[in-house]
Structure formats: C-alpha cells, structure tokens
N, C-alpha and C. Protein backbone atom coordinates (compact mmCIF):
# COMPACT_ATOMS: atom_id res chain seq x y z
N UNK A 1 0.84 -1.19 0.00
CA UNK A 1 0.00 0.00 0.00
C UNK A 1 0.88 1.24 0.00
N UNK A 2 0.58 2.27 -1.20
CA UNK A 2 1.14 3.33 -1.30
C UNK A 2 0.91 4.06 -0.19
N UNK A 3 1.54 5.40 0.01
CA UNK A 3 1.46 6.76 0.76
C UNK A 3 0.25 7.26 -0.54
N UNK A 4 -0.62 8.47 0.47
CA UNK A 4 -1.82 9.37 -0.40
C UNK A 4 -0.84 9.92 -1.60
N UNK A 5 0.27 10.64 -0.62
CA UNK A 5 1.06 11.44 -2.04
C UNK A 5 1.53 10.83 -2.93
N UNK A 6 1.85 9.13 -3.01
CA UNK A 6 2.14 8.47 -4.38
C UNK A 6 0.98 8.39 -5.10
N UNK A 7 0.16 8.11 -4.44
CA UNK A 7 -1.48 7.77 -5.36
C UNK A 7 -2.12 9.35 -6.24
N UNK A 8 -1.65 10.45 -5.15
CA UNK A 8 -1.87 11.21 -5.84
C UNK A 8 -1.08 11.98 -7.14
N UNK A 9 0.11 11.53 -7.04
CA UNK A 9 0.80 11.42 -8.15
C UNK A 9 0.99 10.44 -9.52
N UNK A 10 0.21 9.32 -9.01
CA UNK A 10 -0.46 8.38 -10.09
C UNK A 10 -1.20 9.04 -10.69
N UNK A 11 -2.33 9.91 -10.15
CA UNK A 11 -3.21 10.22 -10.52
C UNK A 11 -3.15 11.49 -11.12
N UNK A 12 -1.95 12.20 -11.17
CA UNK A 12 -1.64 13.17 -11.87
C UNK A 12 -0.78 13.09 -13.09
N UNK A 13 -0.20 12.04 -13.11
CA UNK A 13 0.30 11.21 -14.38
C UNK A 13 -0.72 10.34 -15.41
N UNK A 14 -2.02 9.94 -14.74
CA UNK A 14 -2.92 9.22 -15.50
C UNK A 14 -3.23 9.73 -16.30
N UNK A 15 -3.05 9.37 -17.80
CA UNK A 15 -3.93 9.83 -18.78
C UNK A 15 -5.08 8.51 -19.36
N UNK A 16 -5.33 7.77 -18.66
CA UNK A 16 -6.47 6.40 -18.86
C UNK A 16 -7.90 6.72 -18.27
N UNK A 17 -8.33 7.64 -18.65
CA UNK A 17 -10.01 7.63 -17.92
C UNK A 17 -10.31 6.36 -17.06
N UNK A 18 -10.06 5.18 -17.34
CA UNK A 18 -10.62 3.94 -17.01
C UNK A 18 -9.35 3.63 -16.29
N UNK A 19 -8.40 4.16 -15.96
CA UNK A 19 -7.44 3.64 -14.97
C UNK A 19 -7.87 4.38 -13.38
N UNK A 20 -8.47 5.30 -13.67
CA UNK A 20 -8.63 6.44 -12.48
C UNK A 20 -9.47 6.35 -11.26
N UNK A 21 -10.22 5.14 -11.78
CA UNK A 21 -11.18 5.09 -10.40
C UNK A 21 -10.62 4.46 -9.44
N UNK A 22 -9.40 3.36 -9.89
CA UNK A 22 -9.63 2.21 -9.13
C UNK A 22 -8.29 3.07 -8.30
N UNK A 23 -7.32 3.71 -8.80
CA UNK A 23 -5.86 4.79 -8.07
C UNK A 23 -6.78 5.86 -7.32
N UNK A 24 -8.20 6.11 -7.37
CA UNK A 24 -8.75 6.98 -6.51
C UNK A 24 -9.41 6.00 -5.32
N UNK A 25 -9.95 4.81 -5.46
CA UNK A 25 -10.13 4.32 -4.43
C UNK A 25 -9.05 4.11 -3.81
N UNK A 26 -7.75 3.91 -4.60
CA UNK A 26 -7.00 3.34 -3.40
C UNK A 26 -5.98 4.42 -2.82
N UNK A 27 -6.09 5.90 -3.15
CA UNK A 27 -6.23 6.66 -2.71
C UNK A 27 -6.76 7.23 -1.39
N UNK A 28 -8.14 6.83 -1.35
CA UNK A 28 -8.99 7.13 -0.41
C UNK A 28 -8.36 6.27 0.73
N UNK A 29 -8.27 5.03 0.48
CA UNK A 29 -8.65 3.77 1.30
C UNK A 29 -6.59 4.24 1.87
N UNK A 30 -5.93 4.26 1.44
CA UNK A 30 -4.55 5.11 1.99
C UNK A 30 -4.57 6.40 3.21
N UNK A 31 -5.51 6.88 2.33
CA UNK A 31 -5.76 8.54 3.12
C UNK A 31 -6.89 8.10 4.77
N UNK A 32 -7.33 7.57 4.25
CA UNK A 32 -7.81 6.68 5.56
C UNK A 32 -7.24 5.96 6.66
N UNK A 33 -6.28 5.23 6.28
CA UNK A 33 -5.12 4.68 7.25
C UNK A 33 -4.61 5.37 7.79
N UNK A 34 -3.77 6.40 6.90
CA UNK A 34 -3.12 7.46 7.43
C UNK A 34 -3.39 8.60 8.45
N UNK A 35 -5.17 8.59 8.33
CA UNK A 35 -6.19 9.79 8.79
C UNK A 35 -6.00 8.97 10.63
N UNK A 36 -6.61 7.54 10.84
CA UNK A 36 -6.59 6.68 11.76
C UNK A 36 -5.77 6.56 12.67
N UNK A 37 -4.19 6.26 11.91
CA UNK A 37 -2.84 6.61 12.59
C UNK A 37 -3.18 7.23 13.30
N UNK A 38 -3.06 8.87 12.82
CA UNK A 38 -2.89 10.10 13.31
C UNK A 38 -3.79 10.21 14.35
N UNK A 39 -5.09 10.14 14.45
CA UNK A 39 -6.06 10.77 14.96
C UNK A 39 -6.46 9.43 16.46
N UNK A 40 -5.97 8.00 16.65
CA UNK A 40 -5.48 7.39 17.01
C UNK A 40 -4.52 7.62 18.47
N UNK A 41 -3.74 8.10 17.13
CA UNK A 41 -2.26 8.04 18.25
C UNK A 41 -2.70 9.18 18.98
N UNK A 42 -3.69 10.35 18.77
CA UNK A 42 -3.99 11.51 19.75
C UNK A 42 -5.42 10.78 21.12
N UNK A 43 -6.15 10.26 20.68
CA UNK A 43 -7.39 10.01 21.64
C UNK A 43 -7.09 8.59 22.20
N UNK A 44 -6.32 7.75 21.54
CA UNK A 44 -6.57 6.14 22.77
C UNK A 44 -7.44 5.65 21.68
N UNK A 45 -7.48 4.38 21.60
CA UNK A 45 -8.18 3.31 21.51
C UNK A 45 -9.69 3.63 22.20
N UNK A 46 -9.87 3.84 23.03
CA UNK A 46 -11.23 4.26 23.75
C UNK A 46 -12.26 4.80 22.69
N UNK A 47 -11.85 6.05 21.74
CA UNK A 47 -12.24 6.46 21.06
C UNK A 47 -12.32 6.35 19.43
N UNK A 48 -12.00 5.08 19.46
CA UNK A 48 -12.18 3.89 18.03
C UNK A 48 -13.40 4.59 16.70
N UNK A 49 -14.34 4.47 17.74
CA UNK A 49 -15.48 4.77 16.84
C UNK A 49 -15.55 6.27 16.12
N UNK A 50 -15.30 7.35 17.20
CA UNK A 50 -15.34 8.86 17.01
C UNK A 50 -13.77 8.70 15.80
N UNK A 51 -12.77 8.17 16.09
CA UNK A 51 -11.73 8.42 15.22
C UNK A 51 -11.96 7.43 14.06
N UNK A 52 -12.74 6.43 13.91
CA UNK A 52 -13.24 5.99 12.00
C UNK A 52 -14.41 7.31 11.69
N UNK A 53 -15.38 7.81 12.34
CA UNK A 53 -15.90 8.99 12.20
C UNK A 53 -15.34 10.43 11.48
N UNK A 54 -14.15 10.15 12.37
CA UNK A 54 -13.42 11.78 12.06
C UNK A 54 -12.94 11.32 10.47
N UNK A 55 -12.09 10.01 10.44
CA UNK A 55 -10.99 10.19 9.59
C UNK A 55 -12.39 9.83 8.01
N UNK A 56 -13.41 9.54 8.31
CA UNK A 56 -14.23 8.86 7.00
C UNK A 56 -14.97 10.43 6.65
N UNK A 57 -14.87 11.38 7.78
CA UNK A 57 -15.07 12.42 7.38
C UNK A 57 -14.48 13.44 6.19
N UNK A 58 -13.18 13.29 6.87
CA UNK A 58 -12.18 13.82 6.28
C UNK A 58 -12.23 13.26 4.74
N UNK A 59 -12.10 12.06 4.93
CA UNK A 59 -12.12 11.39 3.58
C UNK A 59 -12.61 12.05 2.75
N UNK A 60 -13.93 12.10 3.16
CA UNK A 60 -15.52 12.34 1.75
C UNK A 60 -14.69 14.17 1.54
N UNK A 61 -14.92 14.66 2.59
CA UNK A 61 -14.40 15.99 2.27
C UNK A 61 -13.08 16.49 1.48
N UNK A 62 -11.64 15.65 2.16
CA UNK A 62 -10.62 16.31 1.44
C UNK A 62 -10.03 15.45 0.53
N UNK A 63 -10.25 13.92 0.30
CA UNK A 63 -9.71 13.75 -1.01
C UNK A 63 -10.19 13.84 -2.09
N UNK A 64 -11.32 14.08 -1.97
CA UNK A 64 -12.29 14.65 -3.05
C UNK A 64 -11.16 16.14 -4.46
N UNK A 65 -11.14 16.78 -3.31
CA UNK A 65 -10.47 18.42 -3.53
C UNK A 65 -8.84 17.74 -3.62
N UNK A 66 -8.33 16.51 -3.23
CA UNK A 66 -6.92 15.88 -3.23
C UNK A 66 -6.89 15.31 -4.85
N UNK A 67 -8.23 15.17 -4.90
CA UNK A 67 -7.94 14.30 -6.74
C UNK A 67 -8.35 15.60 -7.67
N UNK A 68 -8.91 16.56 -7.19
CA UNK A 68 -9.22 17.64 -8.16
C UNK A 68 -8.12 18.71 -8.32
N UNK A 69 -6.96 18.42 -7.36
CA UNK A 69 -5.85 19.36 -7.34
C UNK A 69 -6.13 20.34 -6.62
N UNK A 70 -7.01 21.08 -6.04
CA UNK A 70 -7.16 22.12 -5.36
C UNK A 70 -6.38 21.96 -3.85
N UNK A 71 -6.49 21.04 -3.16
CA UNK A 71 -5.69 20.95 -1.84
C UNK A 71 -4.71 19.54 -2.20
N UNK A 72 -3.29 19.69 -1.38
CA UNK A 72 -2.80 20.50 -0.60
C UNK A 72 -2.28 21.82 -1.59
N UNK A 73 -1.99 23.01 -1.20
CA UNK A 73 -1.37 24.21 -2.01
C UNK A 73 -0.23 23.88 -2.82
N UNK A 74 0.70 22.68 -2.59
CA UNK A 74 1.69 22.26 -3.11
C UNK A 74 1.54 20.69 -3.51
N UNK A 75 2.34 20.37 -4.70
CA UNK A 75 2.16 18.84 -5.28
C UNK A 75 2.92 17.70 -4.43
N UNK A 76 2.53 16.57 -3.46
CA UNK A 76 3.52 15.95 -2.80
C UNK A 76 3.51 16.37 -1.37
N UNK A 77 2.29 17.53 -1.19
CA UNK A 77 2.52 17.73 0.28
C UNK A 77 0.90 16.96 0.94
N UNK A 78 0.53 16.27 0.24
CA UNK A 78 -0.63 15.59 0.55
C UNK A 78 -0.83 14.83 2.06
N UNK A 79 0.80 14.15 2.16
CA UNK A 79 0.60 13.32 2.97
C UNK A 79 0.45 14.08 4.42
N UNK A 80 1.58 15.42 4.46
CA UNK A 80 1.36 16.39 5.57
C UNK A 80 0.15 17.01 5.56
N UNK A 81 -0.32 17.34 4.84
CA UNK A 81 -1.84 18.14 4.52
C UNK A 81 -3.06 16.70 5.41
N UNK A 82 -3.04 15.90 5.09
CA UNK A 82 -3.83 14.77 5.59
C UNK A 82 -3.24 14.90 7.43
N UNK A 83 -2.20 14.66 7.37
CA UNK A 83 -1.32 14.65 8.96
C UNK A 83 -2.14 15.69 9.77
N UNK A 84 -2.16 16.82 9.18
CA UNK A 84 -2.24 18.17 9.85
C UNK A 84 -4.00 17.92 10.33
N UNK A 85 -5.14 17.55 9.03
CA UNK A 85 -6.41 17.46 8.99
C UNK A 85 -6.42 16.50 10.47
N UNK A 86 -5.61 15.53 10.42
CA UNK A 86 -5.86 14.28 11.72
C UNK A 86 -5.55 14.84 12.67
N UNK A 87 -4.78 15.56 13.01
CA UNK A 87 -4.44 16.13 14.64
C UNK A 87 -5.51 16.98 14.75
N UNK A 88 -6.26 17.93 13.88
CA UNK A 88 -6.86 18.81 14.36
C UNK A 88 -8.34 18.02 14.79
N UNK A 89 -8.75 17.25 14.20
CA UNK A 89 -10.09 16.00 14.03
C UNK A 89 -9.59 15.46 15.39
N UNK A 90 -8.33 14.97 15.71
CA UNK A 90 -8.07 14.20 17.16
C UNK A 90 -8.68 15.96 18.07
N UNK A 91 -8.09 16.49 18.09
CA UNK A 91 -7.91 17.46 19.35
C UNK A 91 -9.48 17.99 19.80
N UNK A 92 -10.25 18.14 18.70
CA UNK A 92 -11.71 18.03 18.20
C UNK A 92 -12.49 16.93 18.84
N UNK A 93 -11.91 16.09 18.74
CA UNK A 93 -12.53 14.30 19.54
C UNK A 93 -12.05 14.99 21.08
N UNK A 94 -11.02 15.38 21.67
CA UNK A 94 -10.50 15.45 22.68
C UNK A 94 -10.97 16.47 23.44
N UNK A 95 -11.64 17.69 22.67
CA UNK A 95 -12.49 19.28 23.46
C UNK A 95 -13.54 18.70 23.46
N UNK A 96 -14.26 18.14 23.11
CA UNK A 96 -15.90 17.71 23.05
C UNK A 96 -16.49 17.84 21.74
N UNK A 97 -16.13 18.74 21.21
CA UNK A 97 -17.32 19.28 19.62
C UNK A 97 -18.02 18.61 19.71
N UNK A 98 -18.95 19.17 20.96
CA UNK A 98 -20.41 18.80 21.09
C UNK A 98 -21.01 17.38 21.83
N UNK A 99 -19.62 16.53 22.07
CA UNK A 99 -19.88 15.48 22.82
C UNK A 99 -19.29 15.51 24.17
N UNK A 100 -19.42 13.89 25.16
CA UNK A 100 -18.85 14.61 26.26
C UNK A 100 -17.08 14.73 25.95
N UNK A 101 -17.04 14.77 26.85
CA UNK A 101 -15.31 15.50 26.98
C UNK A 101 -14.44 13.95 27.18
N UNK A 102 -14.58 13.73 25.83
CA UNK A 102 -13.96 12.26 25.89
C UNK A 102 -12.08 12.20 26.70
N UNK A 103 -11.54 12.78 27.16
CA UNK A 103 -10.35 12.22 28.06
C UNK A 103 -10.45 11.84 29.13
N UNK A 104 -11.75 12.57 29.66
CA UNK A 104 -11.61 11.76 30.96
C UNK A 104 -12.11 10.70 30.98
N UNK A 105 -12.27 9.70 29.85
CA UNK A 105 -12.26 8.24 29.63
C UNK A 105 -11.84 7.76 29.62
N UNK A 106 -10.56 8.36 29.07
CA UNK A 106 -9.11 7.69 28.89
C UNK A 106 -8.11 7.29 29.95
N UNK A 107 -7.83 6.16 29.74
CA UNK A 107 -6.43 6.28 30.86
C UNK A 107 -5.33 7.01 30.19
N UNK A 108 -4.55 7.03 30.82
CA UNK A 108 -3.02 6.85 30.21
C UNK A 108 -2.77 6.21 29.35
N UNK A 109 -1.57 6.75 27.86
CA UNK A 109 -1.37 6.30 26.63
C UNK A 109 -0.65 4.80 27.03
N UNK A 110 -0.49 3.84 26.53
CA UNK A 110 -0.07 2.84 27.06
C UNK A 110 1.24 3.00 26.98
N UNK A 111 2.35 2.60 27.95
CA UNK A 111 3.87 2.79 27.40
C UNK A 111 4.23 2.21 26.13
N UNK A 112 5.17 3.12 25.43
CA UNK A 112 5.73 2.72 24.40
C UNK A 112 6.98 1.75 25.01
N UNK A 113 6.75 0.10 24.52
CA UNK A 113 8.27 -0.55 24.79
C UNK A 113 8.93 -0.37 24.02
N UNK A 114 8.90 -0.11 22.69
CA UNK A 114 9.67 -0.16 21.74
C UNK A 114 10.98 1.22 22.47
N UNK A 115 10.59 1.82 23.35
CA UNK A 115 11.49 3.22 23.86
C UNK A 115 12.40 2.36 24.60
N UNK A 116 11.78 1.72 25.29
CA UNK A 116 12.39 1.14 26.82
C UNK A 116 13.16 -0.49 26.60
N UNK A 117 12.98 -0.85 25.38
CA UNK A 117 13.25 -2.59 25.42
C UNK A 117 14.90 -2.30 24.45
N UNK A 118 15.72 -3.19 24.80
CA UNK A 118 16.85 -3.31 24.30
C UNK A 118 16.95 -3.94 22.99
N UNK A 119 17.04 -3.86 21.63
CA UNK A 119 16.64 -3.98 20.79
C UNK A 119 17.66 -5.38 20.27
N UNK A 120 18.71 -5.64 21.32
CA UNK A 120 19.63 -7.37 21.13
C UNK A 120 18.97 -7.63 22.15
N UNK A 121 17.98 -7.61 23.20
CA UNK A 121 17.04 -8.27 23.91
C UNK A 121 18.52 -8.33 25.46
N UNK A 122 19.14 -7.28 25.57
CA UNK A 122 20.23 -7.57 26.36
C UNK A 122 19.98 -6.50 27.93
N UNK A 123 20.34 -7.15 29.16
CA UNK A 123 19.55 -6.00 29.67
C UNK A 123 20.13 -5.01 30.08
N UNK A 124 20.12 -4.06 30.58
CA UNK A 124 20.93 -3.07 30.79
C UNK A 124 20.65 -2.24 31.64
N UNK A 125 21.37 -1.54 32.95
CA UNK A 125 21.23 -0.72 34.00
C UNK A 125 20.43 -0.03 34.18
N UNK A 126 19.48 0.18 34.74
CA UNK A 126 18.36 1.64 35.30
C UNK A 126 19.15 2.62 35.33
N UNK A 127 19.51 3.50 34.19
CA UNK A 127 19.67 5.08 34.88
C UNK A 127 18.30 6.02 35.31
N UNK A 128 18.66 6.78 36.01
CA UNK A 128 18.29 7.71 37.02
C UNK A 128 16.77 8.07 35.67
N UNK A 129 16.92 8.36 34.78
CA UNK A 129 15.52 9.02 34.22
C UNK A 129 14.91 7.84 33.78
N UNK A 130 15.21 6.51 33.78
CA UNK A 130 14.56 4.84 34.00
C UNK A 130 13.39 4.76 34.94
N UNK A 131 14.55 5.40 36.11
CA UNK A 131 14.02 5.13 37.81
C UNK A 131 12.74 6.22 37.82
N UNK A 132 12.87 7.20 37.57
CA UNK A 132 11.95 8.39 37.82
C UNK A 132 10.79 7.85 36.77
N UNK A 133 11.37 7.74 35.75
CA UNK A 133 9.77 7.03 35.02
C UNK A 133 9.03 5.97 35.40
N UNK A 134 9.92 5.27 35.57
CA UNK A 134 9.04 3.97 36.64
C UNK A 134 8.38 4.63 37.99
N UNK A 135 9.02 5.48 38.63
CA UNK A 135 8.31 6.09 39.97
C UNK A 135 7.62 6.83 39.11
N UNK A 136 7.13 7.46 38.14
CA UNK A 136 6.45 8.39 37.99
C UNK A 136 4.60 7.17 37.28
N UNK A 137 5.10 6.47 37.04
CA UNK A 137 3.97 5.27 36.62
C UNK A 137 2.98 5.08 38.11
N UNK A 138 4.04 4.94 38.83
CA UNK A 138 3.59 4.14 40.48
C UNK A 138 3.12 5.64 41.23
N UNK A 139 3.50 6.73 41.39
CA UNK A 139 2.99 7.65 41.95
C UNK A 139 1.39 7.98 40.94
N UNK A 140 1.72 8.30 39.92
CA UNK A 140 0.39 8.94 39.25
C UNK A 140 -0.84 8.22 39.62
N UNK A 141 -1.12 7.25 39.92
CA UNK A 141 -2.85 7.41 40.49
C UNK A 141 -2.73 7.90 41.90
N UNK A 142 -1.83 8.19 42.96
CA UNK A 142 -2.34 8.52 43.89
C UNK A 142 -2.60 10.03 43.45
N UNK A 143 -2.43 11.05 42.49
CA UNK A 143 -2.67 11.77 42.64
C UNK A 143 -4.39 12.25 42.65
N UNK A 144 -4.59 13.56 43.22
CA UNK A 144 -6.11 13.92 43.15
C UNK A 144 -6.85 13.78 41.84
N UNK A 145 -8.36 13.25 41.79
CA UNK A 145 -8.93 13.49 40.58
C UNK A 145 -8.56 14.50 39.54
N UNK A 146 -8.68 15.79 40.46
CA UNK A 146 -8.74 16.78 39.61
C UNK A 146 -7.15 16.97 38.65
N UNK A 147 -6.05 16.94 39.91
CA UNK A 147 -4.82 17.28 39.65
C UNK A 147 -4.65 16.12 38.09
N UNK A 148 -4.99 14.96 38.73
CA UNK A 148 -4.95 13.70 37.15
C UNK A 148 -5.27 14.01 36.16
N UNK A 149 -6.33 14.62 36.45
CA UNK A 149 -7.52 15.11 34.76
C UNK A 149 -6.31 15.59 34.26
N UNK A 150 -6.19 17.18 34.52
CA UNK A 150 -4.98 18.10 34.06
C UNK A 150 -4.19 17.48 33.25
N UNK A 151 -3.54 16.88 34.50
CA UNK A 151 -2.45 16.37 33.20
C UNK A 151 -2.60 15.10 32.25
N UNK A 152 -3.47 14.29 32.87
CA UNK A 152 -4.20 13.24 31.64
C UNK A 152 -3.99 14.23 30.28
N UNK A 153 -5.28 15.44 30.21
CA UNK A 153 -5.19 16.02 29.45
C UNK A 153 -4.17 17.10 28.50
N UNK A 154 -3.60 17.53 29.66
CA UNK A 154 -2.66 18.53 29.17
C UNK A 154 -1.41 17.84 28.37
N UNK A 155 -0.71 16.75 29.18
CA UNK A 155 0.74 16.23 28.85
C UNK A 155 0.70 14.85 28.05
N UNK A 156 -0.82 14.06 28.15
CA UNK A 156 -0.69 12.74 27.62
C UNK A 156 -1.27 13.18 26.16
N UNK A 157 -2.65 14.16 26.51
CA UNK A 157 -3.29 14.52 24.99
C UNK A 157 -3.19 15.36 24.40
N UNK A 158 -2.09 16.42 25.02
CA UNK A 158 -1.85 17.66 23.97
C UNK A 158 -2.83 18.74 24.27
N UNK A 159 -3.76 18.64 24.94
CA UNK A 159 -4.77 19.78 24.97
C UNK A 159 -4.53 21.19 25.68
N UNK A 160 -4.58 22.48 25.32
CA UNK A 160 -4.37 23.55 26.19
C UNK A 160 -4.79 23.28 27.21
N UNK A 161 -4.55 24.52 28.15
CA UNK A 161 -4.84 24.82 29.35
C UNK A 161 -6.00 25.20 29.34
N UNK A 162 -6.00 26.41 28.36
CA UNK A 162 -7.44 26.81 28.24
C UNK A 162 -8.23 26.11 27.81
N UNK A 163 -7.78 25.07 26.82
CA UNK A 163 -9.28 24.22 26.69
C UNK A 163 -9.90 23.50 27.48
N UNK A 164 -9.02 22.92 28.89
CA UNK A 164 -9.41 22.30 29.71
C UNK A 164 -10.26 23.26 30.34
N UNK A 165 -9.88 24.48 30.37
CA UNK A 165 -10.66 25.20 31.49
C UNK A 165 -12.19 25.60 30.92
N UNK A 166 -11.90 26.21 29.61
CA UNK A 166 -13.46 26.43 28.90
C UNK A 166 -14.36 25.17 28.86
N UNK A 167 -13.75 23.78 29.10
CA UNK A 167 -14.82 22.71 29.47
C UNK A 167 -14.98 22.79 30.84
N UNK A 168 -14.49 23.21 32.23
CA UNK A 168 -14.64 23.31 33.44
C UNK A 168 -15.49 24.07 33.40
N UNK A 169 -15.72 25.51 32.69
CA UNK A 169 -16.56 26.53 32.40
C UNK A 169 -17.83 25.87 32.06
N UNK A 170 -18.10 25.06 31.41
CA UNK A 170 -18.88 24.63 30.92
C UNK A 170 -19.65 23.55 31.91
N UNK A 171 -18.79 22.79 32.17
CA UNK A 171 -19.22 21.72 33.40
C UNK A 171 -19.89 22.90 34.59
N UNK A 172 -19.80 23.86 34.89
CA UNK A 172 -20.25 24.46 35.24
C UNK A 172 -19.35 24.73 37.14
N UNK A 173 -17.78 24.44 37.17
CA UNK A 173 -17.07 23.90 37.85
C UNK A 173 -16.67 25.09 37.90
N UNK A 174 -16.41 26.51 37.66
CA UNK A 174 -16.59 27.77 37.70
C UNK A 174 -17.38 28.62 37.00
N UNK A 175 -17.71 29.84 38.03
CA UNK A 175 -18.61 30.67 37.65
C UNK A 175 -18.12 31.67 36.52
N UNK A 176 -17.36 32.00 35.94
CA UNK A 176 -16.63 32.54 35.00
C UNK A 176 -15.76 31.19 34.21
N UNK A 177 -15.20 32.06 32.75
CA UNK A 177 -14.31 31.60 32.25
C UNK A 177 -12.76 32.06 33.11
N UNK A 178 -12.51 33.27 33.07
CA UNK A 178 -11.67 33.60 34.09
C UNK A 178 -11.03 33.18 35.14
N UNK A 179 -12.05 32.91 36.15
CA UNK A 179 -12.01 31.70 37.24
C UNK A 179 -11.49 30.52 36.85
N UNK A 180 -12.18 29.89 36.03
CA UNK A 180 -12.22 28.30 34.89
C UNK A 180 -10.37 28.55 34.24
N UNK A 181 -9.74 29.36 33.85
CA UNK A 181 -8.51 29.30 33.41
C UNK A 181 -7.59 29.18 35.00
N UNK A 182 -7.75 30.29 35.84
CA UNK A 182 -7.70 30.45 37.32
C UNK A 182 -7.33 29.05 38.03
N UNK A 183 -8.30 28.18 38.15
CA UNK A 183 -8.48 27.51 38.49
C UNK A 183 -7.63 26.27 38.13
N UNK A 184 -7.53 26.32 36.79
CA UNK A 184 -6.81 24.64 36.19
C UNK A 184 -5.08 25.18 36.26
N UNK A 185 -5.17 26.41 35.76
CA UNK A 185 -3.61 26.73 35.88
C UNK A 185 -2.98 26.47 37.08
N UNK A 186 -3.51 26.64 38.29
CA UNK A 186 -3.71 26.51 39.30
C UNK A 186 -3.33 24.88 39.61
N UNK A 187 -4.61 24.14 39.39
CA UNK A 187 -4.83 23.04 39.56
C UNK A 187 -2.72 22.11 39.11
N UNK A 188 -2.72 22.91 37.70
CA UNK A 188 -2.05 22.28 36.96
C UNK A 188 -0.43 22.46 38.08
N UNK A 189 -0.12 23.84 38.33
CA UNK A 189 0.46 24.06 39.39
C UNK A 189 1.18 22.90 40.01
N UNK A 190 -0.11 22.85 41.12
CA UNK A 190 -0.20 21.81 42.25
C UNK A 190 0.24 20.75 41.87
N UNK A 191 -0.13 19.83 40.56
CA UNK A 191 0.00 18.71 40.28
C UNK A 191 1.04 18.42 40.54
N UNK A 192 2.23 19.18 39.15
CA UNK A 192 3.30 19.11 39.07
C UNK A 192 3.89 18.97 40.26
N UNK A 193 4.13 20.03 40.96
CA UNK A 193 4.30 19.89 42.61
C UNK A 193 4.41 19.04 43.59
N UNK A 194 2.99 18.29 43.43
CA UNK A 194 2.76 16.99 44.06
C UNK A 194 3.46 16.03 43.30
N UNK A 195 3.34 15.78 42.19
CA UNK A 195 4.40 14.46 41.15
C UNK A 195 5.75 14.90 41.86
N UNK A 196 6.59 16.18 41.75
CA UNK A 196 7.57 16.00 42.19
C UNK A 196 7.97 14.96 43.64
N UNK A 197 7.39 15.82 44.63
CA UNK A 197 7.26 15.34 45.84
C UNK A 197 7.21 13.80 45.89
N UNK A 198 6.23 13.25 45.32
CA UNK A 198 5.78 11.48 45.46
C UNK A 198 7.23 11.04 44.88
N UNK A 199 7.66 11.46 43.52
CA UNK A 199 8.62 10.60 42.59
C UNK A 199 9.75 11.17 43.66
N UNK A 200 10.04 12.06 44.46
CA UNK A 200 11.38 11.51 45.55
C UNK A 200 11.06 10.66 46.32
N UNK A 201 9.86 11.11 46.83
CA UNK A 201 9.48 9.65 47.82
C UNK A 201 10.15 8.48 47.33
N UNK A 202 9.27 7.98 46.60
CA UNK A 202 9.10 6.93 45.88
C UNK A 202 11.09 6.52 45.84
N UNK A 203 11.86 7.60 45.18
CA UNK A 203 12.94 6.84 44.65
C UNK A 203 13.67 7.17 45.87
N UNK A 204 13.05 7.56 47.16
CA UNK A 204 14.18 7.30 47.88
C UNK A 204 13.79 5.71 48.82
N UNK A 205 12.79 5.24 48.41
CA UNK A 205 12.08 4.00 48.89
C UNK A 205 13.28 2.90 48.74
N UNK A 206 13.33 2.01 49.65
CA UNK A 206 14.59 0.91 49.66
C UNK A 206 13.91 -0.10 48.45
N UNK A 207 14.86 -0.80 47.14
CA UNK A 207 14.52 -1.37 46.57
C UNK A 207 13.73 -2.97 46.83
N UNK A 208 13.04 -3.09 46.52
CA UNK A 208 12.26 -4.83 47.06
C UNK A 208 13.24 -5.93 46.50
C-alpha cells in the first residue's frame, strides 16, 4: 500500500479515464489509514469509533479536492496536509465538539516498549531518568482526581490549558471563564508539585 502522495501522483500522471477510479479508491482507502494513525495516536483506543468517524469524514471531504488538485497548495505535500487534517479532528474528539469531553475516559497512553526494550534483547542498567519514570507510573494514580484530569489532558493529549478550562466553564465547575482558566492553571500548578514530591518519595524507597 502506497502513501496518499504516491497515489496522488499516479493520478496526476494518469492519462487512462478507465485507470482512475480504481488509483482513486486506493487513494482514499490510503488517506484513511493514514487519517486513523494520526487521529489514534492523539485520543486512545477508547475512542475507536469517534476516530473511523473523524478520519471517513475527512475522507468524503478532502480527497475529493486531493484528486481535483485544489488541496494541498503544493504537489507531494498531501501526505502532511492529511497529517495536519488528523491532529486537528483528534484534538476536536478530545475538546468535546459537542460530545462529552472524551479524556476523561481515557487512561493513560499505554507505554511505548519499543522506547524502553533493548533492541539485542540484552539487559541493561536503570539510569536515574529509568528510575523516575518507573516512579512516575507508580505515583500517578495517587494523585487527586482533579490534579490527574490536568495532566491526563494537558501532557498525555496535547490539549491547552485553556481548553481544559473552557470545558470546566462549561461543566459548570466555575462561575466565570476567568475563574475556569484560574483555576486549572492553578490546579495544573499543584499537580506538578505533588508528582515531584511522590517521585522523591518513591525513589528514595529501599529497593524490594
């Protein structure tokens, strides 16, 4: 399976009327994978359904204008042009647009092993930012609901500050927007604060 931007360069080389449908389906059915990835790797698995939603959206809408030449502004930048459409469709899944406020569904992104595993399968010493990540796994649920949300949202899903807070606004969790920014910046503060605190605990804890 090609990248969108090879297909769409098939398709700008085609001169076969009758070659074109089948390099535009598989076009689509590319730009789709790619849409999934993206939009995926921003919301969790949790949100499966809303992200074939977003990305079949996208579909009908931008490869349409992808086979007519009008988008992306440049030839070959398709595949970033699609990239860019998926983060904004994830972050969209992640404020609400109109649904509930799907992160606080979410747990935590699952660890990446591919970061952490030795790639000759050989093992090798805990340094110090090993240790703190592992304490930082084992501290994070004791933290407060609220302090969790935050950074659930802020550091795992990318979401502003302010967007967290204009949904607090909304939840009706302050009486202003003002307050509602006030408040999470705040919140967000503390968190940090508290993570510090636990992850010395934690690593000054005698090993088991």
């Amino acid at each position: 399976m090609l990248l969108p931007s090879e297909y769409a360069a098939q398709l700008r080389e085609c001169d076969d009327p009758a070659e074109r449908p089948a390099i535009e389906n598989a076009l689509a059915s590319s730009a789709r994978r790619l849409l999934l990835r993206v939009i995926n790797a921003i919301c969790g698995p949790s949100a499966a359904a809303e992200a074939e939603d977003g990305a079949q959206s996208i579909v009908l809408d931008v490869v349409g204008r992808i086979i007519a030449g009008t988008v992306p502004p440049r030839y070959g930048e398709e595949d970033s042009y699609l990239q860019r459409c998926g983060r904004n469709e994830g972050r969209k899944i992640l404020s609400g647009s109109g649904r509930r406020y799907q992160h606080r569904r979410f747990g935590p992104p699952a660890p990446n092993d591919e970061a952490t595993e030795d790639p000759f399968g050989q093992e090798r010493p805990l340094d110090d930012l090993d240790l703190r990540i592992a304490a930082l796994k084992e501290v994070f649920p004791q933290l407060h609901d609220r302090y969790r949300e935050v950074i659930e949202a802020h550091h795992f899903r990318g979401l502003q500050l302010k967007t967290i807070a204009e949904q607090w606004h909304r939840d009706g969790q302050a009486e202003t927007l003002e307050k509602a920014v006030y408040v999470v910046q705040k919140a967000h503060q503390n968190a940090i604060k508290r993570l510090r605190v636990l992850i010395q605990e934690r690593m000054r804890e005698p090993s088991a």
